[in-house]
N, C-alpha and C. Protein backbone atom coordinates (compact mmCIF):
# COMPACT_ATOMS: atom_id res chain seq x y z
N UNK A 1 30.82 -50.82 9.65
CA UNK A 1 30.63 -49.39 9.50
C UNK A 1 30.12 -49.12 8.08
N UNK A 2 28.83 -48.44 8.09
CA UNK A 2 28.38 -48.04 6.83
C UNK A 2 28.91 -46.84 6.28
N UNK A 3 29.73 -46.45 5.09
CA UNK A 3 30.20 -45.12 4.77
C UNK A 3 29.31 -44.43 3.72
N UNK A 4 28.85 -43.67 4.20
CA UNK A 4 27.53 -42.72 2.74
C UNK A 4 28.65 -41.73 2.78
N UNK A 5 28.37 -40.97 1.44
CA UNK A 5 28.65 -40.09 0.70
C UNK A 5 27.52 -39.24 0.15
N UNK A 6 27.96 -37.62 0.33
CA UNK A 6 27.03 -36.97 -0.36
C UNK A 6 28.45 -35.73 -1.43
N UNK A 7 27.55 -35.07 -2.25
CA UNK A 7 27.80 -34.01 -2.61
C UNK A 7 26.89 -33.21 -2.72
N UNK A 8 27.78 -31.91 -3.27
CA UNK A 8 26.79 -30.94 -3.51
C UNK A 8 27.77 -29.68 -3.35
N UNK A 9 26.72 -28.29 -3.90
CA UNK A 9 27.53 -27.22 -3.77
C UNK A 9 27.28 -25.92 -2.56
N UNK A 10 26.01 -26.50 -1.82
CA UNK A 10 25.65 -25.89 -0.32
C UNK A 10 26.41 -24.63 -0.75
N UNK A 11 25.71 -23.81 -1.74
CA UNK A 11 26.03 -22.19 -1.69
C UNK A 11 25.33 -21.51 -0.77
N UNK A 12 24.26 -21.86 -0.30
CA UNK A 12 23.94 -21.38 1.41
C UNK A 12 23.03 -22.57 2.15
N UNK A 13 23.98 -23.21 3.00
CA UNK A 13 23.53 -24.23 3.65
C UNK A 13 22.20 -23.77 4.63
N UNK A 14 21.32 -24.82 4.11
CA UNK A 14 19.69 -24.28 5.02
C UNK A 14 19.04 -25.70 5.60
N UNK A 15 17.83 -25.23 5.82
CA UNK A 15 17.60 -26.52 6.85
C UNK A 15 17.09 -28.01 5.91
N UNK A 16 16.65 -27.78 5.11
CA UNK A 16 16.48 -29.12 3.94
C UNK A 16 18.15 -30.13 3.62
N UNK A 17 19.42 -29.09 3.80
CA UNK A 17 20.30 -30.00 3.77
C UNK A 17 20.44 -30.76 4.65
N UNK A 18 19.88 -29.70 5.65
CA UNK A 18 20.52 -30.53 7.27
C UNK A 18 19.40 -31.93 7.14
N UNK A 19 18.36 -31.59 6.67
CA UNK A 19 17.50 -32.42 6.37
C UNK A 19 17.82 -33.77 5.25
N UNK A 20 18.41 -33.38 4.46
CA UNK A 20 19.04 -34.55 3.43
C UNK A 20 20.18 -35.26 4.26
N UNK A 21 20.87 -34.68 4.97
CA UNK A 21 22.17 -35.32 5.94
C UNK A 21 21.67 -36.92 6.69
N UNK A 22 20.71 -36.24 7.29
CA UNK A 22 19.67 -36.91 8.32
C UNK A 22 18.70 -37.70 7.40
N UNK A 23 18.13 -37.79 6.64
CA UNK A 23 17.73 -38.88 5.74
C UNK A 23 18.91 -39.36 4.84
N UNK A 24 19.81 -39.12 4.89
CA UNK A 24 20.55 -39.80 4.01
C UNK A 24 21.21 -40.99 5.14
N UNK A 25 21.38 -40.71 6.31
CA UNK A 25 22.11 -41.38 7.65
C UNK A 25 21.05 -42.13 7.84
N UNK A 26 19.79 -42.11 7.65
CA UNK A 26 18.19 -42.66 8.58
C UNK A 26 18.20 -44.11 7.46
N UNK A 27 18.72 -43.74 5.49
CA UNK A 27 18.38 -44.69 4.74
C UNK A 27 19.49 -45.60 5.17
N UNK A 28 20.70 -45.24 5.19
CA UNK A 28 21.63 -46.07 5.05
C UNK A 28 21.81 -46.97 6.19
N UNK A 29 21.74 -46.46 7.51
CA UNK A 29 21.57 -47.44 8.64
C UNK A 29 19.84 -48.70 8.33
N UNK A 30 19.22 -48.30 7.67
CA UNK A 30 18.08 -49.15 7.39
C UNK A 30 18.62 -49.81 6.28
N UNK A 31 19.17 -49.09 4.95
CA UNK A 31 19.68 -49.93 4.10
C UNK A 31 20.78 -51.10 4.23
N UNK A 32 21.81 -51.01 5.19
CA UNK A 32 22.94 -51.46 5.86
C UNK A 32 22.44 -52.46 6.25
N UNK A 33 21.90 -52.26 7.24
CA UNK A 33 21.40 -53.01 8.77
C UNK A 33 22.32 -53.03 9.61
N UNK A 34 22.87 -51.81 9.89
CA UNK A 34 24.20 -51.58 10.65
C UNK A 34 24.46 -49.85 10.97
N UNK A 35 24.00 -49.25 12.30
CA UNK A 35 23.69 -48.13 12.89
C UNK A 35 24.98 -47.34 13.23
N UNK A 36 26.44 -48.20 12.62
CA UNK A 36 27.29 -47.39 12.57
C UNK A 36 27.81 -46.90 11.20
N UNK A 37 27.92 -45.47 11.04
CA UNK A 37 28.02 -45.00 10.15
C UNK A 37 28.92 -43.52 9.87
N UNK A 38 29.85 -43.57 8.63
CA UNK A 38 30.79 -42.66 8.40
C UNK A 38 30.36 -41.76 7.12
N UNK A 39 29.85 -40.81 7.52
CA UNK A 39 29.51 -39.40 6.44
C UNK A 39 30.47 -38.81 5.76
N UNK A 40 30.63 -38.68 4.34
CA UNK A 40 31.68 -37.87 3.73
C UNK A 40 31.00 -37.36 3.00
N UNK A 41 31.53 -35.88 2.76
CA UNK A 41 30.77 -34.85 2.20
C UNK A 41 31.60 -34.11 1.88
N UNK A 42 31.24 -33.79 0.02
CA UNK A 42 32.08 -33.34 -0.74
C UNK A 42 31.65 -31.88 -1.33
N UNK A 43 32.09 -30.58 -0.85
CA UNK A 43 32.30 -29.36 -1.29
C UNK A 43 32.39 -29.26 -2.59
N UNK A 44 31.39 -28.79 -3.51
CA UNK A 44 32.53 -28.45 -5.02
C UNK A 44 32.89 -26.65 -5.11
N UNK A 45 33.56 -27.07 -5.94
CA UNK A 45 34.79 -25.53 -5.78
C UNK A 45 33.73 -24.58 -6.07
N UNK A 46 34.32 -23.35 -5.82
CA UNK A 46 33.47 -22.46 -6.48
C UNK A 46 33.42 -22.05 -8.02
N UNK A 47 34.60 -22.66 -8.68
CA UNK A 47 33.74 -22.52 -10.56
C UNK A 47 33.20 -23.40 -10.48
N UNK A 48 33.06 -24.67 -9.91
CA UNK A 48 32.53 -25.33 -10.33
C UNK A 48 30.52 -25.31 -10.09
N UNK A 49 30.30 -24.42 -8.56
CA UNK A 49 29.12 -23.79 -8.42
C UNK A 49 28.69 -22.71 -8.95
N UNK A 50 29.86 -22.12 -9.47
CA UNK A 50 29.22 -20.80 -10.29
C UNK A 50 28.94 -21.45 -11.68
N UNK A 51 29.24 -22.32 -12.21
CA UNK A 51 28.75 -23.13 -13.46
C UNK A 51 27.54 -23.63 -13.37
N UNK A 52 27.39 -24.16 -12.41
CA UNK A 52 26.26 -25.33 -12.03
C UNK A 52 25.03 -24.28 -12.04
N UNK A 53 25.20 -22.92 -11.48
CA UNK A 53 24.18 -21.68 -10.74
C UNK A 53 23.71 -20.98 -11.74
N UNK A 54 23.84 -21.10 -13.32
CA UNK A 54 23.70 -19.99 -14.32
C UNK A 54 25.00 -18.56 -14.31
N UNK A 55 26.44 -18.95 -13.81
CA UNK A 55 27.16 -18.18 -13.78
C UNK A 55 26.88 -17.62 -12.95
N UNK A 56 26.51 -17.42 -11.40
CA UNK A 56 26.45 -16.45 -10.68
C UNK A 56 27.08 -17.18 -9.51
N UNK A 57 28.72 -16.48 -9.12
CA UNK A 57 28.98 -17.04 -7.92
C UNK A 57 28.52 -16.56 -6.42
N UNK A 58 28.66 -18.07 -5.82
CA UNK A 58 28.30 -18.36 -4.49
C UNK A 58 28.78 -17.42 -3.56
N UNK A 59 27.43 -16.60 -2.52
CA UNK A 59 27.50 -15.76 -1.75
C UNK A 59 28.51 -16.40 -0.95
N UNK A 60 28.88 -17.70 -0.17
CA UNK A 60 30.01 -17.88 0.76
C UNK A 60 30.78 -18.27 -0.34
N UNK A 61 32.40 -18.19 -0.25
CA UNK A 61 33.17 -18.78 -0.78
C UNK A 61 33.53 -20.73 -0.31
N UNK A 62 34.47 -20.92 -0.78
CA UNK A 62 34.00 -23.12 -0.77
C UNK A 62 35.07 -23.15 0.72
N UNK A 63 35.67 -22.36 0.70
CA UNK A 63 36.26 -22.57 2.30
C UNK A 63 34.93 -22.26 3.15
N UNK A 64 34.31 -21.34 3.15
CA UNK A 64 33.22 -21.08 4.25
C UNK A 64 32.40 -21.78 4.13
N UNK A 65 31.86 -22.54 2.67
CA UNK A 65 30.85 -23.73 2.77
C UNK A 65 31.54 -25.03 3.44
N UNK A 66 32.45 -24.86 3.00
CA UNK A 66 33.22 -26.32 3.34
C UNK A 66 33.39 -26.17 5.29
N UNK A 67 33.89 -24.94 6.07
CA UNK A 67 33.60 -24.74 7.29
C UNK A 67 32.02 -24.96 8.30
N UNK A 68 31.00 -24.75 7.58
CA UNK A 68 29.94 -24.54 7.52
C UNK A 68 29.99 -26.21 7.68
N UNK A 69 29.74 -27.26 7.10
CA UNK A 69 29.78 -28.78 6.96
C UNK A 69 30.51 -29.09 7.71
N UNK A 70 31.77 -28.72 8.03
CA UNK A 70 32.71 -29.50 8.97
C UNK A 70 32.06 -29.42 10.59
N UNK A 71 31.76 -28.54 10.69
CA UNK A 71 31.23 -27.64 11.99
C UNK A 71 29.79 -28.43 11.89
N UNK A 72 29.49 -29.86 11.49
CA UNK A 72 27.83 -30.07 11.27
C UNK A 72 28.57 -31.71 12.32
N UNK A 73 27.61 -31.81 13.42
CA UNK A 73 28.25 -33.39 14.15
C UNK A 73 28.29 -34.74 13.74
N UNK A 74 27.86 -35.07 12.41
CA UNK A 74 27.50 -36.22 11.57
C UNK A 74 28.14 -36.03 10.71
N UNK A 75 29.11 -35.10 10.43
CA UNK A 75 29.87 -35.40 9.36
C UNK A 75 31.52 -35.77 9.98
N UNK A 76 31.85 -36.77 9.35
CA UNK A 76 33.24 -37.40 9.66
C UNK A 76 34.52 -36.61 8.68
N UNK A 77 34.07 -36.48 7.50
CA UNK A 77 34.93 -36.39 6.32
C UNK A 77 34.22 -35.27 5.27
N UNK A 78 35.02 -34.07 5.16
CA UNK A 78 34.70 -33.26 4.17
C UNK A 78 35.46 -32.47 3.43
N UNK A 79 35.76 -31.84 2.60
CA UNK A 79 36.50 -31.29 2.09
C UNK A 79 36.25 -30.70 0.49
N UNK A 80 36.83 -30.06 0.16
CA UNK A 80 36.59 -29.12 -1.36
C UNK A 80 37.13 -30.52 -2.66
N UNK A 81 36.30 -30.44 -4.01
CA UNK A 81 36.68 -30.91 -4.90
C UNK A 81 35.54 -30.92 -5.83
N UNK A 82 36.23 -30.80 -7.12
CA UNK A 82 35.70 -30.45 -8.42
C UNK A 82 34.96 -31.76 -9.09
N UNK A 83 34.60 -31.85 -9.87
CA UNK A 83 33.82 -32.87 -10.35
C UNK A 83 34.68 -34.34 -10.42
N UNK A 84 35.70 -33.71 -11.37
CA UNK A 84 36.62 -34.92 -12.10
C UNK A 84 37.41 -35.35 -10.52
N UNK A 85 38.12 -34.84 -9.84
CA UNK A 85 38.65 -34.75 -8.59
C UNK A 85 37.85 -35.48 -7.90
N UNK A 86 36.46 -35.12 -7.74
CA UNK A 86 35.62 -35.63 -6.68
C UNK A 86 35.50 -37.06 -6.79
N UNK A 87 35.35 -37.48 -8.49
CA UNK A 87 35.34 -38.67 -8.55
C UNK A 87 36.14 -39.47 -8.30
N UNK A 88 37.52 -39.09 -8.37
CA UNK A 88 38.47 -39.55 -7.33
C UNK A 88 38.28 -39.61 -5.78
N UNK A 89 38.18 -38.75 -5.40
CA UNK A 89 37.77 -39.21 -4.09
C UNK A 89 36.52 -40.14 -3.78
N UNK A 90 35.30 -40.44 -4.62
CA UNK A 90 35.13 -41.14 -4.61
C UNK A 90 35.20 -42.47 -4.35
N UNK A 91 35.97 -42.77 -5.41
CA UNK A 91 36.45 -44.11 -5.40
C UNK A 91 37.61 -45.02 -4.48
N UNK A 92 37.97 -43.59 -3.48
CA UNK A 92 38.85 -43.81 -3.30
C UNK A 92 38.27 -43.83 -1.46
N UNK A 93 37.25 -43.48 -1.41
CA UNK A 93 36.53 -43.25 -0.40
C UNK A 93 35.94 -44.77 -0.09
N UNK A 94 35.04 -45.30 -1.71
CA UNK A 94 34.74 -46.44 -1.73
C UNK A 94 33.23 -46.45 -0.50
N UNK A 95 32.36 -45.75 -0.80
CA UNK A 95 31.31 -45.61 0.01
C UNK A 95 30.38 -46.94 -0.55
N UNK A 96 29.57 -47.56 0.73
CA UNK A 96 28.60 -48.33 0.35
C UNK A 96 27.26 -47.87 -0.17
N UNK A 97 26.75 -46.55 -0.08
CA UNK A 97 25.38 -45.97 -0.48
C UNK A 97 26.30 -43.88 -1.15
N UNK A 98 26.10 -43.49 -2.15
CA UNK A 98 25.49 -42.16 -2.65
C UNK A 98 24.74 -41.65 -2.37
N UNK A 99 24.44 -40.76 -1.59
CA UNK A 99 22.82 -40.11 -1.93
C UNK A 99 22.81 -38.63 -2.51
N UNK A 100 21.73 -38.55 -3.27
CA UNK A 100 21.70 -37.58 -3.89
C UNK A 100 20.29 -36.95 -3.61
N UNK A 101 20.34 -35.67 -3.78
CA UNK A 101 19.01 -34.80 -2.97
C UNK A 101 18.72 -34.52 -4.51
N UNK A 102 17.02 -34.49 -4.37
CA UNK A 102 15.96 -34.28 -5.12
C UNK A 102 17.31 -33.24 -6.99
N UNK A 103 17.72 -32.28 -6.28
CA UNK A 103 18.04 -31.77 -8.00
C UNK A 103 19.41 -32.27 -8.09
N UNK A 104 19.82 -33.54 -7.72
CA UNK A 104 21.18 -33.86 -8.47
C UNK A 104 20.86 -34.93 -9.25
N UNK A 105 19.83 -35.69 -9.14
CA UNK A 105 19.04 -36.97 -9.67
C UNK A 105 19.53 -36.77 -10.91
N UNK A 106 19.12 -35.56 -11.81
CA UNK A 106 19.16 -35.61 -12.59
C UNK A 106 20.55 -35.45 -13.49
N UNK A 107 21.34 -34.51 -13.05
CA UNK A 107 22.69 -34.59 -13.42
C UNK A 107 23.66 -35.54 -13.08
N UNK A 108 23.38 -36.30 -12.24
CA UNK A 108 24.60 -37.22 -11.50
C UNK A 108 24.27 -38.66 -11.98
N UNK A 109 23.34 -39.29 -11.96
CA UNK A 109 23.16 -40.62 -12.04
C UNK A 109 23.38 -41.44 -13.07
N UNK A 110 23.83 -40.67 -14.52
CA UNK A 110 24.33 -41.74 -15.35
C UNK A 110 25.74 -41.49 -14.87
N UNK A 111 26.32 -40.44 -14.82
CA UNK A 111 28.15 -40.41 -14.65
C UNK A 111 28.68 -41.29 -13.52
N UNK A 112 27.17 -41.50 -12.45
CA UNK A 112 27.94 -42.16 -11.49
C UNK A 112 27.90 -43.70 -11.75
N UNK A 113 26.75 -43.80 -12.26
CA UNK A 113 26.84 -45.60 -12.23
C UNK A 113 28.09 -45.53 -13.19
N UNK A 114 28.15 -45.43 -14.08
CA UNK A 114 28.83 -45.45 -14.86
C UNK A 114 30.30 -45.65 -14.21
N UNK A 115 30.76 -44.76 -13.65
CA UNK A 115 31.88 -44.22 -12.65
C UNK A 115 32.41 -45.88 -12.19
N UNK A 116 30.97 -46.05 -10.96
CA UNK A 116 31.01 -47.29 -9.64
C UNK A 116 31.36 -48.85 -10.39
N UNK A 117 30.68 -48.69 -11.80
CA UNK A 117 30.95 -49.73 -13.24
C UNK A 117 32.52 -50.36 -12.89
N UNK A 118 32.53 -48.73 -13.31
CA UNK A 118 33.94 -48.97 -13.94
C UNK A 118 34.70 -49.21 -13.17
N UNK A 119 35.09 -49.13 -11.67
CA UNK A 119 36.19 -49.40 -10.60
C UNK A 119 35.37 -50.20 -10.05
N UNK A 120 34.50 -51.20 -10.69
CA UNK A 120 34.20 -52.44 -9.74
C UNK A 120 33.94 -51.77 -8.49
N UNK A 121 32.81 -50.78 -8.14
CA UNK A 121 32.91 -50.59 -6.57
C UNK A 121 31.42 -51.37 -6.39
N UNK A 122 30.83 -51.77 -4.81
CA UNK A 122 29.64 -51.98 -4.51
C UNK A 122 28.82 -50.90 -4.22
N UNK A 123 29.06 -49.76 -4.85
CA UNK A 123 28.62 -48.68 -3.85
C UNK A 123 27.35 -48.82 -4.86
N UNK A 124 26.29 -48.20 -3.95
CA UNK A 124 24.53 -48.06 -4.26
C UNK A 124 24.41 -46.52 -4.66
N UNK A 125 23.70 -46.08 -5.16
CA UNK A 125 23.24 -44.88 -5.58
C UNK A 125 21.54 -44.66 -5.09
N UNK A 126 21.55 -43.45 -3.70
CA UNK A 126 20.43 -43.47 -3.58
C UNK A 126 19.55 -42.10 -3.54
N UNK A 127 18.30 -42.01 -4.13
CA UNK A 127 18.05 -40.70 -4.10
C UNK A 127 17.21 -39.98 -3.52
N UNK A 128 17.24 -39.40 -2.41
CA UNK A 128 16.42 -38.82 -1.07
C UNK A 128 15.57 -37.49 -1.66
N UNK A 129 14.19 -37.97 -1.92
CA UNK A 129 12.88 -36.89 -1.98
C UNK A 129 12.81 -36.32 -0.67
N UNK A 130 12.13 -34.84 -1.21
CA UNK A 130 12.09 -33.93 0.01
C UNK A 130 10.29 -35.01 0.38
N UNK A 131 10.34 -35.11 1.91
CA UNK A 131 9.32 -35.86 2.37
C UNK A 131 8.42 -34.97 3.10
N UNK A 132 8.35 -33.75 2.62
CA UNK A 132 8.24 -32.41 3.67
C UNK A 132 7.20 -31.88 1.89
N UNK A 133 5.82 -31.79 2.78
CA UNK A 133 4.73 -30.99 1.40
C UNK A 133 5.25 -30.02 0.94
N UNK A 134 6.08 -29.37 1.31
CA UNK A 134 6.23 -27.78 1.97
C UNK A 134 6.80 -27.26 0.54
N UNK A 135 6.84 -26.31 0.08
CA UNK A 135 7.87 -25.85 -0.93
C UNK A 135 9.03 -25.13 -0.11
N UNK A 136 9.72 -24.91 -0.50
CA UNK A 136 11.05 -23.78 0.47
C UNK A 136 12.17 -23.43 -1.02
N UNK A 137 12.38 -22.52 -0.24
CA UNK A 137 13.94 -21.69 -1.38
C UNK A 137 14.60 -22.39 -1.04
N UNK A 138 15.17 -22.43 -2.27
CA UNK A 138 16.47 -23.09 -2.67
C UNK A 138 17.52 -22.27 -2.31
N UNK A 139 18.90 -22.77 -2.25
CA UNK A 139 19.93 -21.95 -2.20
C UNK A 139 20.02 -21.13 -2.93
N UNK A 140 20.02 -20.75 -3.97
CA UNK A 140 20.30 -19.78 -5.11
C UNK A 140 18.98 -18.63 -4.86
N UNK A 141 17.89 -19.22 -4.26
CA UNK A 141 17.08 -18.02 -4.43
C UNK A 141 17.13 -17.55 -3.19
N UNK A 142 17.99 -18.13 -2.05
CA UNK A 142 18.34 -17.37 -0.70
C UNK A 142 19.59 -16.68 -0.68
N UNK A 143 20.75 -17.28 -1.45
CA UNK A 143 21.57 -16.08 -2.23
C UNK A 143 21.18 -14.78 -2.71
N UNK A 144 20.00 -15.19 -3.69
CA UNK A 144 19.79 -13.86 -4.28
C UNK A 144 18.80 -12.68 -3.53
N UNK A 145 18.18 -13.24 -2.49
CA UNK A 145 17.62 -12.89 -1.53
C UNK A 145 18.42 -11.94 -0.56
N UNK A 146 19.74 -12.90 -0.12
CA UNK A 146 20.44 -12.08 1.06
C UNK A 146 21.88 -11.72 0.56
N UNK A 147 21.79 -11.43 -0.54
CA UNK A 147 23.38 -11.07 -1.27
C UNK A 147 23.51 -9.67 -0.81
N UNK A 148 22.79 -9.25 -0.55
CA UNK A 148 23.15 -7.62 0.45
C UNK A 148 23.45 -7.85 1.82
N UNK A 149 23.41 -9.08 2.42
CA UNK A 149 23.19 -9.26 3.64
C UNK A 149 23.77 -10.25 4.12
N UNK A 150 25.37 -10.83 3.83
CA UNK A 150 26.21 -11.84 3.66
C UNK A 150 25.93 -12.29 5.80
N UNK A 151 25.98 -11.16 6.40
CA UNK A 151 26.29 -11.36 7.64
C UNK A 151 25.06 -11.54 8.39
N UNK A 152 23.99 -11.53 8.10
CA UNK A 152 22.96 -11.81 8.60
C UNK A 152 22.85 -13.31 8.19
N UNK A 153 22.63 -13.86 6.76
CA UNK A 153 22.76 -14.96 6.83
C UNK A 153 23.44 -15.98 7.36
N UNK A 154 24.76 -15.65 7.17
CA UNK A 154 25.94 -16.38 8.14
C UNK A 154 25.42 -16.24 9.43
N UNK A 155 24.85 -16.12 10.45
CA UNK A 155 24.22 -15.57 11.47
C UNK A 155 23.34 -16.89 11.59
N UNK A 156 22.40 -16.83 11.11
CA UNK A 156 21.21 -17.69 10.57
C UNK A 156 21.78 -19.36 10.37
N UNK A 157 23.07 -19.24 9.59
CA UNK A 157 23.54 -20.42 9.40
C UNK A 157 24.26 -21.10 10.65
N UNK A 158 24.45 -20.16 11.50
CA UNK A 158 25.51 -20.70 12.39
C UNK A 158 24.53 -20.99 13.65
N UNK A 159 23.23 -19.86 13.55
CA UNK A 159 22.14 -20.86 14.57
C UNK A 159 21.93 -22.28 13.99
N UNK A 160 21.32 -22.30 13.00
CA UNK A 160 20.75 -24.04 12.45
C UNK A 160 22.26 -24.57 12.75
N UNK A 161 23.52 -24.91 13.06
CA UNK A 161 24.48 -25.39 12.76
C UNK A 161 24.71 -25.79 14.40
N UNK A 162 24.24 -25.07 15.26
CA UNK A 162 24.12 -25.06 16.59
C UNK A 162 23.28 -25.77 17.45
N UNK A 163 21.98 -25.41 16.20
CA UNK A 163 21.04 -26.56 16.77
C UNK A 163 20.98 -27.88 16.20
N UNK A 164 21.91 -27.93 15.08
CA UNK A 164 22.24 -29.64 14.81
C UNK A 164 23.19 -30.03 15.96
N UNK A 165 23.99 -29.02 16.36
CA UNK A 165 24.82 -30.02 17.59
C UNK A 165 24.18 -30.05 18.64
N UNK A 166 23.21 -29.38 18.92
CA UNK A 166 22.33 -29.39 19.94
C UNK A 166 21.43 -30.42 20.40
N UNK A 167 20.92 -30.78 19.07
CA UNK A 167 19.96 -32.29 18.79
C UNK A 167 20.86 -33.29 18.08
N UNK A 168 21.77 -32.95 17.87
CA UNK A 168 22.33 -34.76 17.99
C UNK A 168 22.45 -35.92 18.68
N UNK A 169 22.60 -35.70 20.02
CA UNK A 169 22.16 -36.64 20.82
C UNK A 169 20.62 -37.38 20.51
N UNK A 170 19.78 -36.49 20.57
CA UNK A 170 17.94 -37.03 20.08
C UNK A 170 18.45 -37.90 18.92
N UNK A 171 18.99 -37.52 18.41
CA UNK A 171 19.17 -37.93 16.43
C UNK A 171 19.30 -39.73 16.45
N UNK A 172 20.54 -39.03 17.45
CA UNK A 172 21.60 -40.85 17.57
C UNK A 172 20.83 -41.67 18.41
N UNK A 173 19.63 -40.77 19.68
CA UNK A 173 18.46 -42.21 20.17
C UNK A 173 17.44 -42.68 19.01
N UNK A 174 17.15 -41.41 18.27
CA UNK A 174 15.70 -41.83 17.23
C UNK A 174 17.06 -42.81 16.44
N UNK A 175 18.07 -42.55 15.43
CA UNK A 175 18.41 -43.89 15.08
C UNK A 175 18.42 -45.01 15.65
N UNK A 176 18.94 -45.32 17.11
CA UNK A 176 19.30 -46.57 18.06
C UNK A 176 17.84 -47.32 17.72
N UNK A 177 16.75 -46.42 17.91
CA UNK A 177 15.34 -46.97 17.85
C UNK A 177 14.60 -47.42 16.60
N UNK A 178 15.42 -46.51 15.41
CA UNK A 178 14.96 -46.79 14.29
C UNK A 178 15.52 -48.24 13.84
N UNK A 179 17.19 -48.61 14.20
CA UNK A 179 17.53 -50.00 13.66
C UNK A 179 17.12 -50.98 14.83
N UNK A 180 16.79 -50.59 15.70
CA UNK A 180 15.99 -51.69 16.52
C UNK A 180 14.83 -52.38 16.31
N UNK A 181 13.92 -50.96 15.61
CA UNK A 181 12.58 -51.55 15.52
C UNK A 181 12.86 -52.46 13.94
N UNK A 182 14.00 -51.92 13.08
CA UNK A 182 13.65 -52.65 12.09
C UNK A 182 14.19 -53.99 12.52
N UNK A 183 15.25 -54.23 13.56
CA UNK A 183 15.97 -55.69 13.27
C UNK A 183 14.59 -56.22 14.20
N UNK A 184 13.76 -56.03 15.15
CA UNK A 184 12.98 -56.30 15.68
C UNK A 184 11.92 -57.79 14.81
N UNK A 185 11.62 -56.59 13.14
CA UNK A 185 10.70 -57.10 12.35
C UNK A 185 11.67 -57.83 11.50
N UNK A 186 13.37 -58.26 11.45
CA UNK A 186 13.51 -58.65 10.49
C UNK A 186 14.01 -60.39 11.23
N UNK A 187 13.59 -59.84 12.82
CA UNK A 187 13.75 -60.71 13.77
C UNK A 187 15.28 -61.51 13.89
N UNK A 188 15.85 -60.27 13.93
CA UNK A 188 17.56 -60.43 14.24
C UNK A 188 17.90 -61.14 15.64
C-alpha cells in the first residue's frame, strides 16, 4: 500500500484540487509501482490560513473545509492541524511520497526535507504542476469573489464533490490501466 500525503488550506475547495488529488494518486501509483493506495490530507486551522492569506480569514471555517475533503472518495484520512502539529502527524503517518501543488513548492520544501532528515523517514517529496494551459482563480480570489455569497458557493462545492463520487469508479479503471500499461513496459 502506497500512503501519499497532501496539505493545504482548501479555503474554497475547486476543481484544480480535485485535480491535484488525482495527480497526486496517478504519480504515486506510477512512482510506487503499486495501484494500492492510502490518501491523507491535512486541513490547516484557520489562523493558520488566515496567516498564510495576507490576514484575511477563510470564507468556510476548517470544520467545513475539513467536511468538504472527507466527503471527497479518495481520501482515507483527514483531519485539521497546524503547521508544527501537522508535522507530527506527519511523521507519524510516515507517508512514502508528499505532494505539494504548484504554490506550496515554495514554502514547504526546505522544512520538509529537513523534517523527513531528521526522523529518518523514506518519504519522497513530490511536486505536482498544474498540466492544464489554462489560468483559473485561486482560492483566495474565489473567496473574495463570493464572500457575499457563502451559499451559493457551498452549492457549487457540493456539485464538484458529487461528481468526484460520481467518477470514481472511471478514476480507479483509468488507474488499473495506467499501472498496467506501465508494468507492461517495465515488463513485470
Amino acid at each position: 500500500m502506497t500512503k501519499l500525503w497532501l496539505w493545504g488550506s482548501f479555503i474554497v475547495l475547486h476543481w484544480m484540487h480535485l485535480s491535484l488529488f488525482r495527480r497526486a494518486i496517478e504519480d504515486g501509483v506510477i512512482l510506487s509501482h503499486d495501484k494500492n493506495f492510502e490518501l491523507s490530507v491535512v486541513v490547516i486551522t484557520d489562523k493558520e490560513a488566515q496567516k498564510n492569506r495576507n490576514n484575511i480569514a477563510p470564507l468556510f471555517n476548517e470544520e467545513e473545509r475539513l467536511s468538504f475533503i472527507k466527503r471527497l472518495p479518495y481520501v482515507k484520512h483527514a483531519h485539521i492541524d497546524d503547521y508544527v502539529r501537522g508535522m507530527n502527524s506527519l511523521i507519524g503517518f510516515n507517508p512514502d511520497y508528499i505532494f505539494l501543488g504548484e504554490d506550496q513548492n515554495k514554502y514547504w520544501d526546505t522544512g520538509l526535507a529537513e523534517i523527513i532528515k531528521k526522523n529518518n523517514l523514506k518519504t519522497k517529496i513530490v511536486g505536482v504542476n498544474n498540466r492544464f494551459s489554462i489560468k483559473i482563480e485561486s482560492s483566495t480570489s474565489l473567496r473574495n469573489k463570493y464572500n457575499d455569497n457563502k451559499i451559493y458557493l457551498e452549492r457549487q462545492i457540493n456539485r464538484m464533490i458529487q461528481s468526484e463520487n460520481d467518477y470514481y469508479n472511471i478514476f480507479l479503471e483509468h488507474l488499473n490501466h495506467l499501472y498496467d500499461t506501465r508494468a507492461y513496459f517495465r515488463n513485470d
